[in-house]
Protein backbone atom coordinates (compact mmCIF):
# COMPACT_ATOMS: atom_id res chain seq x y z
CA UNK A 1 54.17 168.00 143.04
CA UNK A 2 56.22 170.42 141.32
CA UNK A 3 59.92 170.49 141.42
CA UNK A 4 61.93 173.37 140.66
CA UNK A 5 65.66 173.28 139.45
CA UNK A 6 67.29 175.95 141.37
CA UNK A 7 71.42 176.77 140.32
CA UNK A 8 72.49 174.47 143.84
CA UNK A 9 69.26 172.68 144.81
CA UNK A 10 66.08 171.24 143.55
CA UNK A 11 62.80 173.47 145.53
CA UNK A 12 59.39 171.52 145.88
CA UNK A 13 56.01 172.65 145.61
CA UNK A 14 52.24 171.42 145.71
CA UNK A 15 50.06 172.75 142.91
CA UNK A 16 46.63 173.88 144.25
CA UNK A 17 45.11 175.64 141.01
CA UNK A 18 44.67 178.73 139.66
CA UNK A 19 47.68 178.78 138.69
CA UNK A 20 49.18 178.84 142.46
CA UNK A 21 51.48 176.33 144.57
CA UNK A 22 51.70 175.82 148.08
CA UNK A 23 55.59 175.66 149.36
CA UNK A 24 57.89 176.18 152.43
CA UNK A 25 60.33 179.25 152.38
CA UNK A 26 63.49 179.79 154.39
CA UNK A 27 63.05 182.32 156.83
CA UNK A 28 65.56 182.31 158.96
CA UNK A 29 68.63 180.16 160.73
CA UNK A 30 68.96 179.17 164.72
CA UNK A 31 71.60 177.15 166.70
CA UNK A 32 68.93 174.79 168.75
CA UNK A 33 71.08 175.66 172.00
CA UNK A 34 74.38 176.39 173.16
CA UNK A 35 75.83 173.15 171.10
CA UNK A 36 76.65 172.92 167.27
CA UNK A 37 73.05 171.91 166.00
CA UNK A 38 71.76 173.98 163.59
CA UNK A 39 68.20 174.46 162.78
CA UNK A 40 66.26 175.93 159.77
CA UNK A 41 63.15 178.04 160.30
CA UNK A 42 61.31 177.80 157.17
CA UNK A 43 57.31 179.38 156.21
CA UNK A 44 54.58 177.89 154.75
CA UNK A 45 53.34 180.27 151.88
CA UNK A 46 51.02 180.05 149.04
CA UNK A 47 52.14 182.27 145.46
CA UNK A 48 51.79 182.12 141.98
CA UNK A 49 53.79 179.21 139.63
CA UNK A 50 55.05 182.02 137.76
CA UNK A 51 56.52 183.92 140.51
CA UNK A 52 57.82 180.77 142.43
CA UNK A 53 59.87 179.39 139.72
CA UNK A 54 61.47 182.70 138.18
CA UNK A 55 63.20 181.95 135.38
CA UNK A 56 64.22 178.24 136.62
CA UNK A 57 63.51 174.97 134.75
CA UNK A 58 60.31 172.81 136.19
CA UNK A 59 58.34 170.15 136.09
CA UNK A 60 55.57 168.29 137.70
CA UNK A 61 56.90 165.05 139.45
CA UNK A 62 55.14 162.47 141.28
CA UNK A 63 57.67 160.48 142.09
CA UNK A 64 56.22 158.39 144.49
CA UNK A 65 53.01 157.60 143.03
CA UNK A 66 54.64 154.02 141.67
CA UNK A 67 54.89 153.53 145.28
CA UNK A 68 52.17 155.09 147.40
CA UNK A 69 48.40 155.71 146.45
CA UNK A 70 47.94 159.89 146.87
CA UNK A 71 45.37 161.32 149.08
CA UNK A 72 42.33 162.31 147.23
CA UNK A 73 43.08 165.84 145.70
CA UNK A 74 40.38 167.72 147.88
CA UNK A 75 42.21 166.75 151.14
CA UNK A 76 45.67 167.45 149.83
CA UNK A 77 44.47 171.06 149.22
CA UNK A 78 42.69 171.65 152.34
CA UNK A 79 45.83 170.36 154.52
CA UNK A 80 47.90 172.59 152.04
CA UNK A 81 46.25 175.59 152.91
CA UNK A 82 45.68 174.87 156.72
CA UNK A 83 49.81 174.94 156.74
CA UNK A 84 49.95 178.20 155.26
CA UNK A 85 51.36 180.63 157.47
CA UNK A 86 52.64 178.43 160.02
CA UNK A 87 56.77 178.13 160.45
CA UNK A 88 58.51 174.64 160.69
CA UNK A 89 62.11 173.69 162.19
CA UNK A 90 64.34 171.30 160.72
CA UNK A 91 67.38 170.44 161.57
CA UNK A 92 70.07 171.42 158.69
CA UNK A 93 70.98 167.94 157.74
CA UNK A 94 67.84 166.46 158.14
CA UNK A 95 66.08 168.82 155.60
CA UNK A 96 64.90 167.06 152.59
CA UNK A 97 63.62 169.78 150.39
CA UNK A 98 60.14 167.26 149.48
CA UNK A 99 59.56 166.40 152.82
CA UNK A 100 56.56 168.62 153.37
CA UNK A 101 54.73 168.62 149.99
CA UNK A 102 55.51 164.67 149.96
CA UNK A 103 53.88 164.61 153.12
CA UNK A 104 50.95 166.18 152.04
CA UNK A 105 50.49 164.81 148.91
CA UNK A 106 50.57 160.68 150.13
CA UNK A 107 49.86 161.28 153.90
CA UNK A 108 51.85 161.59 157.04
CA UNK A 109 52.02 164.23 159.77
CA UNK A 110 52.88 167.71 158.50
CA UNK A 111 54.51 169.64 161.68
């Protein structure tokens, strides 16, 4: 996992090699229906490190393999890449900015 210190946030993304990463992007904000929920649209996109970090500090962090025992590396990539492409909602304060490469890094349903 690599985690990316933005100015107002940290950003999250799964290495694959080759020097790219597998991450979710914003793409776009919806109220869920007539009421005050909120909900974030966000794209699953592979790019290069180098172009996904900018000119922000990084650094690879694991920070729950203390805790949970990672899938092996051949399934995280090909669950990675099946994502890619495919838009996920969140609700606004439910986002956790991990959630997805966590998910695919120690298991649990990616949707």
């Amino acid at each position: 996992l690599i985690e990316i210190k933005r100015v107002h946030y940290d950003h999250w993304a799964l290495y694959v090699g080759d020097g790219y990463v597998i991450h979710v992007t914003p793409v776009g904000v919806s109220p869920l229906s007539a009421g005050s929920e909120t909900v974030l649209i966000v794209k699953v996109v592979k790019e290069l490190l180098k172009e996904v970090i900018g000119n922000d500090a990084w650094a690879v962090n694991n920070k729950y393999d203390q805790y949970c025992c990672p899938l092996p590396m051949e399934e995280i990539i090909q669950r990675a890449e099946g994502c890619i492409g495919k838009e996920m909602a969140y609700h606004v304060f439910d986002f956790k900015a991990d959630d997805f490469v966590t998910k695919l890094r120690y298991g649990g349903q990616v949707s």
